[in-house]
C-alpha atoms as a PDB file:
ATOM      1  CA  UNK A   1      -9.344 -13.737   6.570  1.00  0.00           C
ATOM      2  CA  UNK A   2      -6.088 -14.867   7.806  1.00  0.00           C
ATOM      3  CA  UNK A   3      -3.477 -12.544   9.199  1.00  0.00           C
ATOM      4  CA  UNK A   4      -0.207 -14.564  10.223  1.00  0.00           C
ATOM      5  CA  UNK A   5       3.538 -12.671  11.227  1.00  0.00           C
ATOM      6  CA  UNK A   6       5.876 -13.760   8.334  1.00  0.00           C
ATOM      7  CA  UNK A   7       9.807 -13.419   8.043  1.00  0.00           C
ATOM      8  CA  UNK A   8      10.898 -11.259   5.857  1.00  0.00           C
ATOM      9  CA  UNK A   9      12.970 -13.690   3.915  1.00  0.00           C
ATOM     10  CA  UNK A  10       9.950 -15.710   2.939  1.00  0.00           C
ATOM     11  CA  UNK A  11       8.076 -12.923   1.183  1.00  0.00           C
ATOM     12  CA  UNK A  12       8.749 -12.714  -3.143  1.00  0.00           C
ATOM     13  CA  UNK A  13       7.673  -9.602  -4.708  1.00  0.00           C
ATOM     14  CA  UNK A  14       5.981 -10.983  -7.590  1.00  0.00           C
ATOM     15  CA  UNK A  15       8.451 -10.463 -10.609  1.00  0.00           C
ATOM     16  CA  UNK A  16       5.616 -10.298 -12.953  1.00  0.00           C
ATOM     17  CA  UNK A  17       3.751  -7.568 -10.840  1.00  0.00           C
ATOM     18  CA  UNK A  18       2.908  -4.814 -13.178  1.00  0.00           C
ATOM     19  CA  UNK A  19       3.045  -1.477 -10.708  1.00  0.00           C
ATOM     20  CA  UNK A  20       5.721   0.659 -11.667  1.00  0.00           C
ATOM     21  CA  UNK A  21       8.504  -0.297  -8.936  1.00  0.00           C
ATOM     22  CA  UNK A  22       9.106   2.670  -6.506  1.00  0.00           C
ATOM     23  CA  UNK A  23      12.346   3.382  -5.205  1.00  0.00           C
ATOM     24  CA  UNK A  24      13.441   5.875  -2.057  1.00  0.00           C
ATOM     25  CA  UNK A  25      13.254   9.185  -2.800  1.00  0.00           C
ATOM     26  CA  UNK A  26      10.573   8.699  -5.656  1.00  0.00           C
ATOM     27  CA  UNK A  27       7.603  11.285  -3.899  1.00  0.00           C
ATOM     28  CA  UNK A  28       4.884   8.342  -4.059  1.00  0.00           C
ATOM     29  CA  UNK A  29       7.389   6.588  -2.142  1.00  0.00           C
ATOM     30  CA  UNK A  30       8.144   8.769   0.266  1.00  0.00           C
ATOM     31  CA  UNK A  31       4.258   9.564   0.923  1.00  0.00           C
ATOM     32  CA  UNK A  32       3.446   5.840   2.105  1.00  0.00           C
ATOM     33  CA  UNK A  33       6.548   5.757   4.003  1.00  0.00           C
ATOM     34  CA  UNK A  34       5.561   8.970   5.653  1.00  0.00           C
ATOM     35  CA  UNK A  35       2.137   7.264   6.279  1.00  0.00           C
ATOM     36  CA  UNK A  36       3.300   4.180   7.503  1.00  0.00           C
ATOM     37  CA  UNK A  37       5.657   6.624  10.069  1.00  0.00           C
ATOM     38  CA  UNK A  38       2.575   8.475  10.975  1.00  0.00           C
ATOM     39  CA  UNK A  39      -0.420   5.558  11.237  1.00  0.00           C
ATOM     40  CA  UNK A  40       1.310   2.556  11.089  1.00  0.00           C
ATOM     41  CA  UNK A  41       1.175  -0.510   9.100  1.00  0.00           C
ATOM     42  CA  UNK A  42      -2.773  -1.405   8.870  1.00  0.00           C
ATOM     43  CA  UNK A  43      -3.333  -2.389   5.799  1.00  0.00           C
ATOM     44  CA  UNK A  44      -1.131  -6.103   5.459  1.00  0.00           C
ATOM     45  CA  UNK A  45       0.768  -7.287   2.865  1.00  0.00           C
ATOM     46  CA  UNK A  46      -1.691  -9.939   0.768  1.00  0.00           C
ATOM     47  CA  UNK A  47       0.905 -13.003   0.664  1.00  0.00           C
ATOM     48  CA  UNK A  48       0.302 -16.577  -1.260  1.00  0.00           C
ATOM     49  CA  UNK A  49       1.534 -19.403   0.950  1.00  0.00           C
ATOM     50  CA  UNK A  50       1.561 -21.525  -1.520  1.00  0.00           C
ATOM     51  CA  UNK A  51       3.983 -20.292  -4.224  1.00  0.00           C
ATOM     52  CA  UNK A  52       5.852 -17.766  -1.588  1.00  0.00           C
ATOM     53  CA  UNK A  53       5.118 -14.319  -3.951  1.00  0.00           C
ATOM     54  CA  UNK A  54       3.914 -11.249  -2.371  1.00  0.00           C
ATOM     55  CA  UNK A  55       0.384 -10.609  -4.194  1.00  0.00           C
ATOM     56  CA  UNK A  56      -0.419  -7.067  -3.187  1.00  0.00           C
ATOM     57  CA  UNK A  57       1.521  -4.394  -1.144  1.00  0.00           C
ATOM     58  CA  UNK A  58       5.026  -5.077  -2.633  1.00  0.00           C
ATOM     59  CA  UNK A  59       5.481  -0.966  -2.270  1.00  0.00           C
ATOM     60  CA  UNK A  60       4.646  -1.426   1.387  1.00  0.00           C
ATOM     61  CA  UNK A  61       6.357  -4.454   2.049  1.00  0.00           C
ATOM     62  CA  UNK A  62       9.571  -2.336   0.393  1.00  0.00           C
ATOM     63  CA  UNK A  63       8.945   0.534   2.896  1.00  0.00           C
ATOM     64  CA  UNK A  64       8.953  -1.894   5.291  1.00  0.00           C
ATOM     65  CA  UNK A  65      12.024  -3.606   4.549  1.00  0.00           C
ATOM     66  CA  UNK A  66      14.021  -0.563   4.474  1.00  0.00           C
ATOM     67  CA  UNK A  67      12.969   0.902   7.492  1.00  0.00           C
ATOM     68  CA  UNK A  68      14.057  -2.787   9.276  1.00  0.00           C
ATOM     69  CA  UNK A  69      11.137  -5.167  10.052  1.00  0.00           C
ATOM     70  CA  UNK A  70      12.245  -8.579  10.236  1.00  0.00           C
ATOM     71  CA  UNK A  71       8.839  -9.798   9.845  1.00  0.00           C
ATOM     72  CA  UNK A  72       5.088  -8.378   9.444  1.00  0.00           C
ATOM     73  CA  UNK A  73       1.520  -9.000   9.525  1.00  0.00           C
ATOM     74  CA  UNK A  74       0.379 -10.571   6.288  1.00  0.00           C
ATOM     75  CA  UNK A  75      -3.394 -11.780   4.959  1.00  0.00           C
ATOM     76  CA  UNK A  76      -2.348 -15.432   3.717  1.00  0.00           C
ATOM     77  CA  UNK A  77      -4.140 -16.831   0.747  1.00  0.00           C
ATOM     78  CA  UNK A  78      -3.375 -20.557  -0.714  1.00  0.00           C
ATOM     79  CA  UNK A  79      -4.022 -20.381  -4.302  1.00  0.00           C
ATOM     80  CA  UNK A  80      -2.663 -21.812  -7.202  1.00  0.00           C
ATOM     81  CA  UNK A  81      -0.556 -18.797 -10.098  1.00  0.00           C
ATOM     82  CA  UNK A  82      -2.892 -18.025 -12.195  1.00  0.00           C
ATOM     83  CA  UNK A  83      -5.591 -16.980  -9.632  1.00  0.00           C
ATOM     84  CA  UNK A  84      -2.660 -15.319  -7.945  1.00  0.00           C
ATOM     85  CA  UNK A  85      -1.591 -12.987 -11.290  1.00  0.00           C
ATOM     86  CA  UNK A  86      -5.670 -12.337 -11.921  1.00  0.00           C
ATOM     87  CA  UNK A  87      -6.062 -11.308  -8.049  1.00  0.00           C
ATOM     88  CA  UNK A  88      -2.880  -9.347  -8.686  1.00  0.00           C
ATOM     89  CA  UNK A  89      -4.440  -7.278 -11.618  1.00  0.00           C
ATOM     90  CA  UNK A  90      -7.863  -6.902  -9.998  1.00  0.00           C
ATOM     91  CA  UNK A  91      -6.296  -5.722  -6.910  1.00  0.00           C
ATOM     92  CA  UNK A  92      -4.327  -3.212  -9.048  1.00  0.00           C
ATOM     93  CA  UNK A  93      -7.327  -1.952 -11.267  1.00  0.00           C
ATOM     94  CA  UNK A  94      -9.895  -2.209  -9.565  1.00  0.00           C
ATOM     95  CA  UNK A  95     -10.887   1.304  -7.217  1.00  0.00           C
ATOM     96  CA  UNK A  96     -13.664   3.690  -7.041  1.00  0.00           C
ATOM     97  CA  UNK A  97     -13.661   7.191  -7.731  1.00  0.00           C
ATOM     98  CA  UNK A  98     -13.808  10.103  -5.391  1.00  0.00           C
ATOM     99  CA  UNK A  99     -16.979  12.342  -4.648  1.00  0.00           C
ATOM    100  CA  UNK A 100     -15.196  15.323  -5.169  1.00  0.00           C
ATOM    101  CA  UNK A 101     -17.583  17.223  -3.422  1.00  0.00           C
ATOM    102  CA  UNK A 102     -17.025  14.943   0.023  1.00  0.00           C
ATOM    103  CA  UNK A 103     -13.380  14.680  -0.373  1.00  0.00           C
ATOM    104  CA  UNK A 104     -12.804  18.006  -0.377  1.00  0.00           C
ATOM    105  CA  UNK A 105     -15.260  18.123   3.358  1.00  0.00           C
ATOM    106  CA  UNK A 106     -13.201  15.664   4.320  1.00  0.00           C
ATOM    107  CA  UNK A 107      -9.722  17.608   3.895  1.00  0.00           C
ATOM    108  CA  UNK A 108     -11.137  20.912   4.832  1.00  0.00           C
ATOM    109  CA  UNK A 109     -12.356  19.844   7.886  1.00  0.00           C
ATOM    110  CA  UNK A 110      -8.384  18.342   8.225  1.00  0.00           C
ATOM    111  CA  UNK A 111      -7.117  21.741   7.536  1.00  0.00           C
ATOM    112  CA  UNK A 112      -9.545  22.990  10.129  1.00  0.00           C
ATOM    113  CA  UNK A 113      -8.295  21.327  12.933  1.00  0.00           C
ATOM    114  CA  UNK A 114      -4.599  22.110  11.467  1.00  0.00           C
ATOM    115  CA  UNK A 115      -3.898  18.210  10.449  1.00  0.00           C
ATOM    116  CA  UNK A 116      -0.760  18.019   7.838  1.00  0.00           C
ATOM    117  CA  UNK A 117      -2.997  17.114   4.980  1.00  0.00           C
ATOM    118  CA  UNK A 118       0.080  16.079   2.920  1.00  0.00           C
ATOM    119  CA  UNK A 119      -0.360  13.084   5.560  1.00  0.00           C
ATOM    120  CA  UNK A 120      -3.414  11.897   2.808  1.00  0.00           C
ATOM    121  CA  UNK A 121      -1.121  11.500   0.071  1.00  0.00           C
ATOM    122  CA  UNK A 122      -2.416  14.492  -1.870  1.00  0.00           C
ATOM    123  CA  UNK A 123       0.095  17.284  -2.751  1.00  0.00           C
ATOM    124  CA  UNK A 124      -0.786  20.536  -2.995  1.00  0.00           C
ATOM    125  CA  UNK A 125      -1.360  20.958  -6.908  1.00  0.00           C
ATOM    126  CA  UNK A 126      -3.912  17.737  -6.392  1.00  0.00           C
ATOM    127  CA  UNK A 127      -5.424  19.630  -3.238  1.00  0.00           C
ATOM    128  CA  UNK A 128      -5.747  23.076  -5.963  1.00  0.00           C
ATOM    129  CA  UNK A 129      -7.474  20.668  -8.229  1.00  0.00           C
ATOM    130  CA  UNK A 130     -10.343  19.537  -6.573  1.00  0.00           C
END
């Protein structure tokens, strides 16, 4: 894997990406930003050298851009468009499901030590849910 700083200028959010396009304010929004505040940025922007468009993270890489970073860590891929759109969708779709049953270990032993589980990305009618 290849992780290189890029300029801010050179990264394209992929006009054909097919995530609904966050904006300030919207709650998912404000979770990530909220997570990037609180962790970091560790998970990098997937970038295609090759035809300049942002391939995965465009909600991150927006976080990023409003809160002033002039350039960040990006995993750098040289592939031609159409393996970039089909890497786009797969990296979209595919995801596991949760064991409910360890999940909700997982956040209860958060709570226990009084961590601000909202900090997850859960709210608190997802939290009732499980």
């Amino acid at each position: 894997m290849k992780i290189e700083k890029i300029k801010i200028e050179k990264l394209n959010p992929a006009e054909y990406n097919p995530r609904k396009d966050l904006k300030p304010g919207d709650p998912e929004y404000e979770k990530l930003k909220n997570s990037i505040l609180t962790f970091g940025y560790v998970e990098p922007v997937l970038w295609n050298k090759r035809t300049g468009n942002i391939i995965g993270g465009h909600q991150r890489y927006k976080v990023l851009v409003e809160l002033g970073e002039k350039e960040i860590d990006c995993v750098v891929v040289d592939m031609d468009s159409e393996n970039e759109k089909a890497l786009n969708i797969a990296l979209n779709k595919v995801s596991g499901d949760w064991d409910k049953d360890k999940l909700m270990l997982l956040i209860e032993d958060l709570q226990g030590v009084d961590f601000d589980v909202s900090l997850t990305g859960f709210d608190p009618a997802e939290l009732d849910d499980l």
